[in-house]
N, C-alpha and C. Protein backbone atom coordinates (compact mmCIF):
# COMPACT_ATOMS: atom_id res chain seq x y z
N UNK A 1 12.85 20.22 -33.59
CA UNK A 1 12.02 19.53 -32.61
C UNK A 1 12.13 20.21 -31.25
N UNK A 2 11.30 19.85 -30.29
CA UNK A 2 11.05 20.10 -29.29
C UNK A 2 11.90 19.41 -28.31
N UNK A 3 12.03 19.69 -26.87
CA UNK A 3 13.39 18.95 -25.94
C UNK A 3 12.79 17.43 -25.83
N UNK A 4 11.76 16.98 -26.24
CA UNK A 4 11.18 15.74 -26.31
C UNK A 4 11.94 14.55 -27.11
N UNK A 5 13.29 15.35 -27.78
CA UNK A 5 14.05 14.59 -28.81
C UNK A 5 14.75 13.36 -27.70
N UNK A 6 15.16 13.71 -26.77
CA UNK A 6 16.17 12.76 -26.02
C UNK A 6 15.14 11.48 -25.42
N UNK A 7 13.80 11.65 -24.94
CA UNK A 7 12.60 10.71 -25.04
C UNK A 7 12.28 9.66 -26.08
N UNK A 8 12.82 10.00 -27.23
CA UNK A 8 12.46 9.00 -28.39
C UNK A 8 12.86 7.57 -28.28
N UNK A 9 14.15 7.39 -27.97
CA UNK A 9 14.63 5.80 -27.49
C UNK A 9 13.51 5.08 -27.12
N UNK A 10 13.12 5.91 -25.60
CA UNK A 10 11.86 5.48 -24.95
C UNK A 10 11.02 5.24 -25.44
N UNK A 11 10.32 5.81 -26.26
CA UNK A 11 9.13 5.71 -26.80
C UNK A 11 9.14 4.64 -27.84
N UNK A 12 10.01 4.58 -28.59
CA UNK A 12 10.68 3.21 -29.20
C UNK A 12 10.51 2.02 -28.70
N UNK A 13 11.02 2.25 -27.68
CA UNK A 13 11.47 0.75 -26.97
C UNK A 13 10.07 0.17 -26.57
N UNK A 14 9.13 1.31 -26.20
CA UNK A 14 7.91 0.78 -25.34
C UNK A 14 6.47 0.41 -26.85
N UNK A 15 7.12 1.06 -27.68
CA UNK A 15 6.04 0.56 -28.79
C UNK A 15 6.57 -1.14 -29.37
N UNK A 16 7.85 -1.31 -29.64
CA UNK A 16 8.46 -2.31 -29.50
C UNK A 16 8.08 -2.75 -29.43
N UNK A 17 8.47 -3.24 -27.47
CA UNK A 17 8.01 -4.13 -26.60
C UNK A 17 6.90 -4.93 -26.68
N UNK A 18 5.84 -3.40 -26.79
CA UNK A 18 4.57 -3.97 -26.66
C UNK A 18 4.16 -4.73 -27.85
N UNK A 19 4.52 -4.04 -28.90
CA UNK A 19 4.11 -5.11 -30.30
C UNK A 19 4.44 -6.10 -30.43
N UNK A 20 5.89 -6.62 -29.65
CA UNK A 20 6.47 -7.79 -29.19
C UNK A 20 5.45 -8.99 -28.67
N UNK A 21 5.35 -8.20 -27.70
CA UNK A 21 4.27 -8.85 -26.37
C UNK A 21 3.12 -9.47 -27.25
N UNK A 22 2.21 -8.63 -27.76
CA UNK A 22 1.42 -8.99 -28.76
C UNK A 22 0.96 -9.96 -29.77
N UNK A 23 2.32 -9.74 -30.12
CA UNK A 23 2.64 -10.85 -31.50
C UNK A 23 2.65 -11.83 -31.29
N UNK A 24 3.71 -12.32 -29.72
CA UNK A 24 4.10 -13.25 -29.18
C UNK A 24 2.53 -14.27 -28.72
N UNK A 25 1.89 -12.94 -28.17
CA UNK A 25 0.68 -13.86 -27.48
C UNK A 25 -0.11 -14.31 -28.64
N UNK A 26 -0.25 -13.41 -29.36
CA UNK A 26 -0.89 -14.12 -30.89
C UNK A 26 -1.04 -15.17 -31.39
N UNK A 27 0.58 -15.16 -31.71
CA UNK A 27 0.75 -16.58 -32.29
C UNK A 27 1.15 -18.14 -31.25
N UNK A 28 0.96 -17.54 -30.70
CA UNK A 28 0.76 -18.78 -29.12
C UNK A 28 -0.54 -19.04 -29.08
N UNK A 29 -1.39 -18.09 -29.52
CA UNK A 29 -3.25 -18.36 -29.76
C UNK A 29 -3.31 -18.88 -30.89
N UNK A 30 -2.88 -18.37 -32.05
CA UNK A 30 -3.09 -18.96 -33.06
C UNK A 30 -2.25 -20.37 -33.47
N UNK A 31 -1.19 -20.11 -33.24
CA UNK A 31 -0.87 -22.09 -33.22
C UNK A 31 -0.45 -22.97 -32.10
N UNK A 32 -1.26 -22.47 -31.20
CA UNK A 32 -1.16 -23.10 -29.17
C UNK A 32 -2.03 -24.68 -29.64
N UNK A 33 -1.84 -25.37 -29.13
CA UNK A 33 -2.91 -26.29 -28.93
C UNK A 33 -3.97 -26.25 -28.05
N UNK A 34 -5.29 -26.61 -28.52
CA UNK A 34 -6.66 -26.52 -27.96
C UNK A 34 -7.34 -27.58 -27.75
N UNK A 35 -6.69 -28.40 -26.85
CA UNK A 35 -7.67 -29.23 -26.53
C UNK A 35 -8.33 -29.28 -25.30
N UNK A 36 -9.74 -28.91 -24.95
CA UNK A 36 -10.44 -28.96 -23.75
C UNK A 36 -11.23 -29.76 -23.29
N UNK A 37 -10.89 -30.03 -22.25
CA UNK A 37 -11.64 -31.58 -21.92
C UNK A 37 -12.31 -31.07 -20.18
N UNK A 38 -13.17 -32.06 -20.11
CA UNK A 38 -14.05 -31.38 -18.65
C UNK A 38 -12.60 -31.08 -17.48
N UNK A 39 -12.18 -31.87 -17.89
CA UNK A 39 -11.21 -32.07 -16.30
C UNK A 39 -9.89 -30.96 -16.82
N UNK A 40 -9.81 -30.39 -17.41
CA UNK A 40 -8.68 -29.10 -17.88
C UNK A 40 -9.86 -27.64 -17.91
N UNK A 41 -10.55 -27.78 -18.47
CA UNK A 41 -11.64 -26.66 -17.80
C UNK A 41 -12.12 -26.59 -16.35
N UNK A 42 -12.27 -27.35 -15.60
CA UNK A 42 -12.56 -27.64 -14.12
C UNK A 42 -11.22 -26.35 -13.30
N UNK A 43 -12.12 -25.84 -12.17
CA UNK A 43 -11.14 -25.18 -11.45
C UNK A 43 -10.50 -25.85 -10.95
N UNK A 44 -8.91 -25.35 -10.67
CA UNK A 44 -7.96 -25.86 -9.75
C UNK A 44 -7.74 -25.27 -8.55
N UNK A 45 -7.86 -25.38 -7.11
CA UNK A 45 -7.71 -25.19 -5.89
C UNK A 45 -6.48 -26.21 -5.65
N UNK A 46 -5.23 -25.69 -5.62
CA UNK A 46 -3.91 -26.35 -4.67
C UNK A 46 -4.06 -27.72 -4.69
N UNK A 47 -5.01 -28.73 -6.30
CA UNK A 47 -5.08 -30.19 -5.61
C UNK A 47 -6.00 -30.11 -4.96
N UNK A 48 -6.92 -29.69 -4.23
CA UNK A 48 -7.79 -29.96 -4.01
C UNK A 48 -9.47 -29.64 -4.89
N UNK A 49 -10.70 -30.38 -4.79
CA UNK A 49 -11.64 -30.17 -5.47
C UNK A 49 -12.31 -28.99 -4.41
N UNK A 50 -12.76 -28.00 -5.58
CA UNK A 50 -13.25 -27.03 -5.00
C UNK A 50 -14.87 -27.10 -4.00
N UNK A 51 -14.95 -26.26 -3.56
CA UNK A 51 -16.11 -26.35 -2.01
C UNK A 51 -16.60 -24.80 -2.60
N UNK A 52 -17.95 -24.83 -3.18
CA UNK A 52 -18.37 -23.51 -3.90
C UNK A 52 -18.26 -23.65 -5.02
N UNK A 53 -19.10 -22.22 -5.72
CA UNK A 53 -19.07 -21.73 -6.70
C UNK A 53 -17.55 -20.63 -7.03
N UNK A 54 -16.27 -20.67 -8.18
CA UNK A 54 -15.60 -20.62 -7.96
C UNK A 54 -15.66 -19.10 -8.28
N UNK A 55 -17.20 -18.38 -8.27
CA UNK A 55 -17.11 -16.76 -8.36
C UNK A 55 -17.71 -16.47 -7.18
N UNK A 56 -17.28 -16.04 -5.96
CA UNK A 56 -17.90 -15.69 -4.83
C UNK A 56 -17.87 -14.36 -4.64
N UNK A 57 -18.52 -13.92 -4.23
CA UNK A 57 -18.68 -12.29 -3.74
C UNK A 57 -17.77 -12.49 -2.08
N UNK A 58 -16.45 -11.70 -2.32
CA UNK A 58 -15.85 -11.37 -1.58
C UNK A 58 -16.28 -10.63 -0.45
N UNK A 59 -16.31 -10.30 0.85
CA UNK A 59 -16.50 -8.99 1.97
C UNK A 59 -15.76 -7.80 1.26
N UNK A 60 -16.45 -6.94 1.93
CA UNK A 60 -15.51 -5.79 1.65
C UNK A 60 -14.73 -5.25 2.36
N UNK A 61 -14.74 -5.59 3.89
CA UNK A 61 -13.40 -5.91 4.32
C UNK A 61 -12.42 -6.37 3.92
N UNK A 62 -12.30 -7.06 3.24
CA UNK A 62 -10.96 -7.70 2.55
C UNK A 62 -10.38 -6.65 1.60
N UNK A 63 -11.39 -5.87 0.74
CA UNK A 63 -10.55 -5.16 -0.15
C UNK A 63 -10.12 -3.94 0.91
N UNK A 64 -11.01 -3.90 1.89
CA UNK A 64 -10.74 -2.21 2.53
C UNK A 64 -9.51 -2.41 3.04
N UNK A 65 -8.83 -3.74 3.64
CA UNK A 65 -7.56 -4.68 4.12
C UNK A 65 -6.28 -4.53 3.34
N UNK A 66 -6.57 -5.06 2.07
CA UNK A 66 -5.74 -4.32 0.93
C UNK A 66 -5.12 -3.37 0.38
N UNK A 67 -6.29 -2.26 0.33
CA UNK A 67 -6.25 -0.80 -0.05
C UNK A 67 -5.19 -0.35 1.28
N UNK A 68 -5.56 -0.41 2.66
CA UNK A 68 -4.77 -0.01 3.91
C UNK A 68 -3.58 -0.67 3.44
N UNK A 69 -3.46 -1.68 3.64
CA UNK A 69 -1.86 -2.08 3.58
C UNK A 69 -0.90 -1.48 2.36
N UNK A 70 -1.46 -1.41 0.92
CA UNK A 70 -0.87 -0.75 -0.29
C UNK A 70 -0.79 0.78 0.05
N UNK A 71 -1.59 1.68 0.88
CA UNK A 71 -1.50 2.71 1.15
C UNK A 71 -0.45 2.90 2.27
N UNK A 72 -0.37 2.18 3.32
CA UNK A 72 0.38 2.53 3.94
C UNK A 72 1.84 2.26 3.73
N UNK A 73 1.91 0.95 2.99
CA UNK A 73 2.96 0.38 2.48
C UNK A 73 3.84 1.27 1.19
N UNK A 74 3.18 2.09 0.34
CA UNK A 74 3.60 3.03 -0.41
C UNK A 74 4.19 4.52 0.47
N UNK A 75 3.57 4.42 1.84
CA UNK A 75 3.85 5.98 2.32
C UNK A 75 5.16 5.33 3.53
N UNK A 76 5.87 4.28 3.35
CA UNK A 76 6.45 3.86 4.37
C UNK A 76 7.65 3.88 3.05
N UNK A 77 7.78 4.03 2.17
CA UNK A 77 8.78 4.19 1.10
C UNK A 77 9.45 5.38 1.12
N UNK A 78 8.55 6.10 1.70
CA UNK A 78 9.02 7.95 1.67
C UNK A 78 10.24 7.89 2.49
N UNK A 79 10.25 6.89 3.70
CA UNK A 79 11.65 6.65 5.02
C UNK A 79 13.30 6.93 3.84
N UNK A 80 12.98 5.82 2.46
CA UNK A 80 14.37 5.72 2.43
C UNK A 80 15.43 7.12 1.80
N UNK A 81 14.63 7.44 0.89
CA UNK A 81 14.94 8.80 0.49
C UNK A 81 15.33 9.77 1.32
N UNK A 82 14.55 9.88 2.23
CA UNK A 82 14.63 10.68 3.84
C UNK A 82 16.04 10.21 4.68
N UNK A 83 16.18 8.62 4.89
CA UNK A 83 17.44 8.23 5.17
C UNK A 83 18.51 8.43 4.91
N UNK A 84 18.52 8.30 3.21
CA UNK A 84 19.66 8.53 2.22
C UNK A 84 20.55 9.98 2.31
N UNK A 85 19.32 11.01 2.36
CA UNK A 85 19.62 12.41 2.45
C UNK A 85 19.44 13.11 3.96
N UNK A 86 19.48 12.19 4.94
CA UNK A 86 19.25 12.69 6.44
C UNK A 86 20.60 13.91 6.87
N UNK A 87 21.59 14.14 6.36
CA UNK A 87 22.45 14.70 6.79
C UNK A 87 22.32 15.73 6.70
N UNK A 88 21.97 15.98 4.89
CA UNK A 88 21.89 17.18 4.07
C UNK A 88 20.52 17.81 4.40
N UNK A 89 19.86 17.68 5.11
CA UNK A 89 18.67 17.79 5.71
C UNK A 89 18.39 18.49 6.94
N UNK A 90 19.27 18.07 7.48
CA UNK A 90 19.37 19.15 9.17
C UNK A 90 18.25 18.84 9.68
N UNK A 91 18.06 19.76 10.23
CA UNK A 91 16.76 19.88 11.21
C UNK A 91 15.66 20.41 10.67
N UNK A 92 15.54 20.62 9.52
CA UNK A 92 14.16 20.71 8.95
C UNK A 92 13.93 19.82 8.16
N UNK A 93 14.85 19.11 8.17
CA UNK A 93 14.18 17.41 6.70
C UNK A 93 13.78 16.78 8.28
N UNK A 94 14.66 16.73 9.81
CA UNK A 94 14.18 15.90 10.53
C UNK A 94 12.59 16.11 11.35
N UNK A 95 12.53 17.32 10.96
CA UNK A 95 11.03 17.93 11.66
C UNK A 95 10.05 17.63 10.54
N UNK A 96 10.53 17.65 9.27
CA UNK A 96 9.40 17.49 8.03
C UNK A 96 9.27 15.75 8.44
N UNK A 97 10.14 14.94 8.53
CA UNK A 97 9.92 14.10 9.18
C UNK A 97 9.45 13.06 9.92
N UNK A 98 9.00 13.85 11.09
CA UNK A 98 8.43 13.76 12.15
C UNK A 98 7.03 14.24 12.06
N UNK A 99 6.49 15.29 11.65
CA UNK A 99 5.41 15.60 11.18
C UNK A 99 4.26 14.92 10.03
N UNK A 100 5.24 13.65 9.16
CA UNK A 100 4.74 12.92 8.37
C UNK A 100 4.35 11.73 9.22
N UNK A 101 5.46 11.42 10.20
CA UNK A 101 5.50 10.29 11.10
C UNK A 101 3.95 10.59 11.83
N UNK A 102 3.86 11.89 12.42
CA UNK A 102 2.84 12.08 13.04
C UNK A 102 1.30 11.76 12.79
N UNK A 103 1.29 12.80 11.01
CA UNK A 103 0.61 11.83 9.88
C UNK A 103 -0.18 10.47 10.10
N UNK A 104 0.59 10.12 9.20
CA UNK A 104 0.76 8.46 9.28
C UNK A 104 0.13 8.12 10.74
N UNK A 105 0.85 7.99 11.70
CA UNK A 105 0.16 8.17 13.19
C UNK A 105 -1.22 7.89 13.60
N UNK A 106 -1.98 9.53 13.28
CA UNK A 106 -2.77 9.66 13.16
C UNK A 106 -3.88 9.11 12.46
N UNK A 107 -3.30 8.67 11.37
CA UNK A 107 -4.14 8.26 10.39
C UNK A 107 -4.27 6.35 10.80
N UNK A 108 -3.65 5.94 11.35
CA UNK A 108 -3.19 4.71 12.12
C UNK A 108 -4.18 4.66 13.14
N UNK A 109 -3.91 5.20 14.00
CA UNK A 109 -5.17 5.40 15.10
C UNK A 109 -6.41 5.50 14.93
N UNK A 110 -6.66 6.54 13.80
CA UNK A 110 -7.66 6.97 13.55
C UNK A 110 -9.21 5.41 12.73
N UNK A 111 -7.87 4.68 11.84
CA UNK A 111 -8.29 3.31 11.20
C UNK A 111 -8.56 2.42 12.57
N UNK A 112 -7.92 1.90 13.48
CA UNK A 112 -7.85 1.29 14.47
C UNK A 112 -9.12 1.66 15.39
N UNK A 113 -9.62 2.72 15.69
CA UNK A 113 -10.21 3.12 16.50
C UNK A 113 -11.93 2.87 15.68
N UNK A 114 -12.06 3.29 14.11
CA UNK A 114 -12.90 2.98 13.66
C UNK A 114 -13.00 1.53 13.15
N UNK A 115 -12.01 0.25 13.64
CA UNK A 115 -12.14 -1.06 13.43
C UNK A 115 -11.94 -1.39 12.01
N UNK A 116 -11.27 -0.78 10.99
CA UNK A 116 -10.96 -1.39 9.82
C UNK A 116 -10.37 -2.55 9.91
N UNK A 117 -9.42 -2.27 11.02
CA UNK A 117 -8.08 -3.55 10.69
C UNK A 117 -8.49 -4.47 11.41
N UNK A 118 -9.83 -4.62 11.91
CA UNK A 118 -10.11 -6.29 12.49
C UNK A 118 -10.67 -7.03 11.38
N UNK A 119 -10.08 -8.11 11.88
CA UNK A 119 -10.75 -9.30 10.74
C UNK A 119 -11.78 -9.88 10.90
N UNK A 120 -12.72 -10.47 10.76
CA UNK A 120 -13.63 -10.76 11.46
C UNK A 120 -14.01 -12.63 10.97
């Protein structure tokens, strides 16, 4: 075989799992109880009765809101690694750094200035 031998556990475990998962939901469908009545089909809002149709067409501000925060929020992860190894790094992990910081920055301003991040 190929160096792919030490991977196999893995691949195991995740066919497993999933057939697990599967089975499980299966037979929770197949012998779940089904009884539906208007008021268990009806949407639930927190206790309260809903105001609308409960499929609304969202703004797209909201997702563009989202996308920014998961983007920036994923590139603000890069800090701890950088932290961890700041020593062994010297002055060129602290300038690589700073240049991401700058980045980011930029790219900050740049959203702000074209009004993504207001809410409206």
């Amino acid at each position: 075989m190929t160096n792919l031998e030490p991977y196999l556990p893995i691949a195991v475990l995740l066919v497993v799992s999933t057939g697990f998962a599967f089975l499980v939901v299966g037979l929770g469908h197949l012998f779940g109880p089904r009884r539906p009545t208007p008021r268990k089909l009806a949407p639930y809002e927190s206790g309260m009765r809903p105001i609308g149709p409960a499929m609304r067409r969202m703004p797209v501000r909201f997702y563009l809101i989202a996308v920014l925060f998961v983007l920036f929020d994923i590139e603000v992860i890069f800090f701890l690694p950088w932290a961890v190894n700041f020593r062994a790094l010297d002055v060129f992990g602290f300038v690589e750094m700073i240049v991401f910081i700058g980045i980011l920055l930029a790219g900050y301003v740049w959203l702000w200035k074209k009004g993504a991040l207001e809410w409206e």
